[in-house]
C-alpha atoms as a PDB file:
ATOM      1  CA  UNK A   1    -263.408  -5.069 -20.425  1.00  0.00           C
ATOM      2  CA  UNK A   2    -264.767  -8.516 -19.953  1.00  0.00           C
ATOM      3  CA  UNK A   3    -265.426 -10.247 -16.515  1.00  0.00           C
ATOM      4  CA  UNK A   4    -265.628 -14.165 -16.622  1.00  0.00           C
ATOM      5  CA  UNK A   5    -268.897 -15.501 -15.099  1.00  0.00           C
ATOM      6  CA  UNK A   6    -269.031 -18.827 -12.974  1.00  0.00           C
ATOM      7  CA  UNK A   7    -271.465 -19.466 -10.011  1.00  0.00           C
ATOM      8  CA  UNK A   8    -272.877 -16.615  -8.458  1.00  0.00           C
ATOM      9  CA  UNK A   9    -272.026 -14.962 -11.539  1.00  0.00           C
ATOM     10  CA  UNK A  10    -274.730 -16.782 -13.395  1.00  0.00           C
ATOM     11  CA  UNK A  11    -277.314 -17.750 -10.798  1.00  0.00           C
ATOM     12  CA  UNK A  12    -277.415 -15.998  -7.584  1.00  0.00           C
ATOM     13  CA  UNK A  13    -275.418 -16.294  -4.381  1.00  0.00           C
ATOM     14  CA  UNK A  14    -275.838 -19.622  -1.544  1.00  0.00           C
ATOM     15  CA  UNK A  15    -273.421 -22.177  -0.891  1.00  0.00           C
ATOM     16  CA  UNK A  16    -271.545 -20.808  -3.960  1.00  0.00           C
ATOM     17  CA  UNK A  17    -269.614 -23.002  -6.823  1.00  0.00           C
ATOM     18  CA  UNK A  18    -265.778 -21.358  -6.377  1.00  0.00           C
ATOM     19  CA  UNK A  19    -263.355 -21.310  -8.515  1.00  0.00           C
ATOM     20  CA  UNK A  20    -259.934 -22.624  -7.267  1.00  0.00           C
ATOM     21  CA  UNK A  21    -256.477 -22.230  -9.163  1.00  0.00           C
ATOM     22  CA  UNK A  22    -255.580 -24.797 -11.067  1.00  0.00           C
ATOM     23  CA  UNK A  23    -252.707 -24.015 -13.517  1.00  0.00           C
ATOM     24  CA  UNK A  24    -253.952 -26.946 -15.362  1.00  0.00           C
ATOM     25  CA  UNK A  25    -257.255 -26.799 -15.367  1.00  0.00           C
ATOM     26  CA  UNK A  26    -260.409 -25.314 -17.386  1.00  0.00           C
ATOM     27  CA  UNK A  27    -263.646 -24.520 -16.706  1.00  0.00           C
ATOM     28  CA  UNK A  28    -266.918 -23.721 -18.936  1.00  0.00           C
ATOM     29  CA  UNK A  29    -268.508 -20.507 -17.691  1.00  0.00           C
ATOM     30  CA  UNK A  30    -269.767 -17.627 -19.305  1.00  0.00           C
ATOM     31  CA  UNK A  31    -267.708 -14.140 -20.471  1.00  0.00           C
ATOM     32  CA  UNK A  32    -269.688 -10.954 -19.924  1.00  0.00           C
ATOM     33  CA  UNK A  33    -268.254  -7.663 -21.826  1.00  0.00           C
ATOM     34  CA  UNK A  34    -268.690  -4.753 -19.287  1.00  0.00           C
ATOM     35  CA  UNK A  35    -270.908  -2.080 -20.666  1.00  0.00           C
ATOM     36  CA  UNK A  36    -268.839   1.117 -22.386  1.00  0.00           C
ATOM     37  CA  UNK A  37    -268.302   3.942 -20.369  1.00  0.00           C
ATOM     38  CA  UNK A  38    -269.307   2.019 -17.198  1.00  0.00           C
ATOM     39  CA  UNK A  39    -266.573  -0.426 -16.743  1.00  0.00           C
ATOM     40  CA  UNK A  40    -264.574   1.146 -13.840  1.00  0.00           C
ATOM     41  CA  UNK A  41    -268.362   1.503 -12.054  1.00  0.00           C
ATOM     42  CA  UNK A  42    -269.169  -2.470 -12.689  1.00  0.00           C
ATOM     43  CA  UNK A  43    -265.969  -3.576 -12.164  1.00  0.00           C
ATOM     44  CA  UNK A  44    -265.658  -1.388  -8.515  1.00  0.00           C
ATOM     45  CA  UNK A  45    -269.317  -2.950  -7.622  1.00  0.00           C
ATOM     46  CA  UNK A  46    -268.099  -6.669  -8.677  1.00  0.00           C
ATOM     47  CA  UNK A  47    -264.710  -6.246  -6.103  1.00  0.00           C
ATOM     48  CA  UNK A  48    -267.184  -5.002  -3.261  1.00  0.00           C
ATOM     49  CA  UNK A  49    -269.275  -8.384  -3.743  1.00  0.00           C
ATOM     50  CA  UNK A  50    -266.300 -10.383  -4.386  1.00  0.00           C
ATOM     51  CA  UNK A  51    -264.300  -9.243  -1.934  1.00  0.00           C
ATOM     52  CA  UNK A  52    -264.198 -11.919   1.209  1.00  0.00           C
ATOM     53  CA  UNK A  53    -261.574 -13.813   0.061  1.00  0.00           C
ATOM     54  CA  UNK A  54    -261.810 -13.737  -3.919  1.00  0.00           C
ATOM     55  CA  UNK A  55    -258.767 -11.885  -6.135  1.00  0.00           C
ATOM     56  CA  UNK A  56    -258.919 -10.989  -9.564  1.00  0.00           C
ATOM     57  CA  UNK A  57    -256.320 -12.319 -12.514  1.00  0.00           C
ATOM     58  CA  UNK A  58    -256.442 -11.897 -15.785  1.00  0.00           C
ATOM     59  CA  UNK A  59    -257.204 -15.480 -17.757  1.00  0.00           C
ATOM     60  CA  UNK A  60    -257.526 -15.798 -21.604  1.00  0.00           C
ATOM     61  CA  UNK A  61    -260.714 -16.434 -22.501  1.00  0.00           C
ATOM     62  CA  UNK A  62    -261.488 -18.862 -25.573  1.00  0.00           C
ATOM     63  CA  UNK A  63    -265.083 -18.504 -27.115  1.00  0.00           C
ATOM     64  CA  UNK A  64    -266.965 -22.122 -28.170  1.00  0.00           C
ATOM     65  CA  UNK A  65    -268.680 -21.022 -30.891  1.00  0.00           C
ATOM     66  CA  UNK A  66    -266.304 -20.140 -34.556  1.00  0.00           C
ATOM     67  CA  UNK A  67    -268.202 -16.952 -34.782  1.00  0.00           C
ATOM     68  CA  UNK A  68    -265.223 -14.706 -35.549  1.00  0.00           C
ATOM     69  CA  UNK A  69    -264.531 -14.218 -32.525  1.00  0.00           C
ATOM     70  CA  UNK A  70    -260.978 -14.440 -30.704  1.00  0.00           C
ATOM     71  CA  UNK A  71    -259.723 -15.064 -27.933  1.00  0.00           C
ATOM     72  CA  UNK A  72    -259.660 -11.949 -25.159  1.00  0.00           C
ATOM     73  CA  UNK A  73    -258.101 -11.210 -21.923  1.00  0.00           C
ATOM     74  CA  UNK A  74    -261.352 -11.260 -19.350  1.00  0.00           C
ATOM     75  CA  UNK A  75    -261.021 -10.786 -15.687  1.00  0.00           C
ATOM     76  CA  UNK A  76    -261.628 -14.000 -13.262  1.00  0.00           C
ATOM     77  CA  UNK A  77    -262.528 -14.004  -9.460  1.00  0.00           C
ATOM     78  CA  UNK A  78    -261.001 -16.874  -8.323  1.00  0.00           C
ATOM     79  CA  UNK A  79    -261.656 -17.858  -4.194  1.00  0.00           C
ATOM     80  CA  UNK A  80    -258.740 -18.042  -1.894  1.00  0.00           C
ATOM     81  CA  UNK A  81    -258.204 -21.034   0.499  1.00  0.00           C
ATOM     82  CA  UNK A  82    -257.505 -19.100   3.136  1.00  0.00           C
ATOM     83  CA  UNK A  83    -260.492 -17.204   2.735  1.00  0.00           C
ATOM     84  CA  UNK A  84    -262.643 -18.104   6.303  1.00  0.00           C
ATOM     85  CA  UNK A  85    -265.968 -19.002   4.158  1.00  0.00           C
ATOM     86  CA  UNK A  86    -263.992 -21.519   1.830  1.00  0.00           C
ATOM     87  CA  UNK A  87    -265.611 -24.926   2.744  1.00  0.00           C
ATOM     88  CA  UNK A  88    -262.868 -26.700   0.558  1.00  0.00           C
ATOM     89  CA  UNK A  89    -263.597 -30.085  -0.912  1.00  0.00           C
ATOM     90  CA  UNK A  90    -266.350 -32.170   0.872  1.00  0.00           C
ATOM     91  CA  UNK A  91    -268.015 -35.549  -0.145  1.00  0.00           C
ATOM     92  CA  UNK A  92    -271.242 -34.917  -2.170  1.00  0.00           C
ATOM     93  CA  UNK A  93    -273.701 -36.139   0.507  1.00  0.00           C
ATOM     94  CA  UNK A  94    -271.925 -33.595   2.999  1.00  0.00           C
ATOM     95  CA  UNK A  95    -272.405 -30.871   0.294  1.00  0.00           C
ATOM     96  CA  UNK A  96    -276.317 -32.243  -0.793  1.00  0.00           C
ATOM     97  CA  UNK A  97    -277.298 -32.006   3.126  1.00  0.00           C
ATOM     98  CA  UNK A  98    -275.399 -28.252   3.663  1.00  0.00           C
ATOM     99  CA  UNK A  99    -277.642 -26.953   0.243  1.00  0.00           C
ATOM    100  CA  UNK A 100    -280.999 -28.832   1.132  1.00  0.00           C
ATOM    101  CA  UNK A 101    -281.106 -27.338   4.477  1.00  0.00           C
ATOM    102  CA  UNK A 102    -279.213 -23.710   4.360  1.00  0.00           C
ATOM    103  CA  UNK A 103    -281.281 -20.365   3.027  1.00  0.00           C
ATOM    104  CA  UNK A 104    -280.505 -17.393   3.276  1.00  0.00           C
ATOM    105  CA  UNK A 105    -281.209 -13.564   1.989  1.00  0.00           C
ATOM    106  CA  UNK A 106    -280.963 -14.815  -1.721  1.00  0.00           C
ATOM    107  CA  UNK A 107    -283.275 -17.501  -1.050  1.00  0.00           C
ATOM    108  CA  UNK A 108    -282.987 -21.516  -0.695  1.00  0.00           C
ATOM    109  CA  UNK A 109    -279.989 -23.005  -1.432  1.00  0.00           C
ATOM    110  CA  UNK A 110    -281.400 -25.667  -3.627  1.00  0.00           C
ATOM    111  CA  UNK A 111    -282.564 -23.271  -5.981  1.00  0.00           C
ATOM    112  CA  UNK A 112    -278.948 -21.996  -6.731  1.00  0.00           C
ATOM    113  CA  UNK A 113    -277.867 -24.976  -7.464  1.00  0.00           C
ATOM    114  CA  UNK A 114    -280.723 -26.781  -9.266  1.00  0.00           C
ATOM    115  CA  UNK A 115    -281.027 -22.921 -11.595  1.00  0.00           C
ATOM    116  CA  UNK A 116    -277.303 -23.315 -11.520  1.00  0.00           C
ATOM    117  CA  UNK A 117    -277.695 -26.547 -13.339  1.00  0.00           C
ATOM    118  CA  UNK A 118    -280.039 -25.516 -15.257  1.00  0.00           C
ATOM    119  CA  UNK A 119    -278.210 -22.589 -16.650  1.00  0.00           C
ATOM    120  CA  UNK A 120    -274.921 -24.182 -17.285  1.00  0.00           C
ATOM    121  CA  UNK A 121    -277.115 -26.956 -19.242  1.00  0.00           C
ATOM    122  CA  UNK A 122    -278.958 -24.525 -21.839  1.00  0.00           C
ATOM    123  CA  UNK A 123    -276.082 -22.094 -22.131  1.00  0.00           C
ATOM    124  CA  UNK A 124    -273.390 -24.558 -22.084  1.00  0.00           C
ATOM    125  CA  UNK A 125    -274.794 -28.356 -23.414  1.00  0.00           C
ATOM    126  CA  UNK A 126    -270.968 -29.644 -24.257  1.00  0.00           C
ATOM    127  CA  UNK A 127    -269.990 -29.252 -20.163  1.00  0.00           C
ATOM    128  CA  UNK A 128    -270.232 -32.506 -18.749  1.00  0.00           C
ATOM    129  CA  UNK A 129    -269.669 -31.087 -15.266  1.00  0.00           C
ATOM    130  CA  UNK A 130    -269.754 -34.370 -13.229  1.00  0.00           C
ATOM    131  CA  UNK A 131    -269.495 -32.442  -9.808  1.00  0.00           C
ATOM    132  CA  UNK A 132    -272.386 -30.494 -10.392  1.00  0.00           C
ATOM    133  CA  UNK A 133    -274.657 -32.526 -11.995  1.00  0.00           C
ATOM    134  CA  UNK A 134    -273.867 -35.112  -9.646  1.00  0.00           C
ATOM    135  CA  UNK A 135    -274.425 -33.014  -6.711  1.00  0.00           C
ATOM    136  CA  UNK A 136    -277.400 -31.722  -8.664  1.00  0.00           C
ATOM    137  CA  UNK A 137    -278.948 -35.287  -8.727  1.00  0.00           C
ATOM    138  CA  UNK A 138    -278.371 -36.106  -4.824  1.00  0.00           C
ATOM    139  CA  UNK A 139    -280.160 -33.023  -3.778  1.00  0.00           C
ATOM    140  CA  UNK A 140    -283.359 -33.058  -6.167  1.00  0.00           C
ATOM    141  CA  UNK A 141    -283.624 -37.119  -4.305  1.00  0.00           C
ATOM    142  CA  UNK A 142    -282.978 -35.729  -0.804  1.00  0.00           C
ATOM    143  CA  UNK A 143    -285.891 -33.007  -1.927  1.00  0.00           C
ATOM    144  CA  UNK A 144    -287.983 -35.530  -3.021  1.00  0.00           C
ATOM    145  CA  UNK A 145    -287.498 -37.465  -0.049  1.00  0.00           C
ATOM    146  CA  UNK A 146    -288.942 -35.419   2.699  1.00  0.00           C
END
């Protein structure tokens, strides 16, 4: 069993990156095969954490790298609109100012999204993610700034 990994599911939680449905869409992230024997236990754990307002689907997922490996079916929690903790779609200075001053129990905010960055850089160096490295940019100025 394989669980695709975006967000919180490679940096941990704050004002999470969520992924919306977008028949036509696609999104870099990374696949993570469930340990044998323990899938059912990691899989029950992941739909505790995911469970205000996320549902699971089944997506294809394509590997990068032509390292015979194919394509697999992999599990993806993608956020619900309705769900009462979406923020939906925000201009970038409204989402900078929300991350630079919001912590919580996982820590600041800023460091989820500047590890986030990070992350998605070294594991991923083909993703141009404009969003996030724009967003990414904004915040480390407003940081600098005070």
């Amino acid at each position: 069993m394989w669980v695709f990994g975006y967000g919180s599911l490679i940096w941990k939680p704050g004002r999470v990156v969520t992924l919306v449905e977008d028949p036509e869409g696609c999104v870099w992230g990374v696949a993570y095969k469930l340990p044998t024997g323990r899938e059912q236990e990691v899989k029950r754990y992941l739909d505790h954490r995911e469970k205000g307002g996320y549902r699971v689907m089944p997506v294809t997922f394509h590997p990068r790298r032509d390292d015979g490996r194919t394509p697999a079916q992999t599990l993806l929690y993608i956020g619900s609109r309705d769900n009462p903790d979406y923020l939906g779609p925000a201009p970038l200075e409204e989402i900078a100012d929300q991350i630079v001053g919001s912590t919580g129990p996982s820590g600041q905010n800023t460091e989820y999204l500047l590890q986030l960055a990070h992350a998605v850089r070294s594991i991923l160096p083909e993703d141009k993610d404009v969003h996030l490295f724009s967003l990414e940019t904004l915040v480390r100025q407003k940081v600098e700034g005070e």
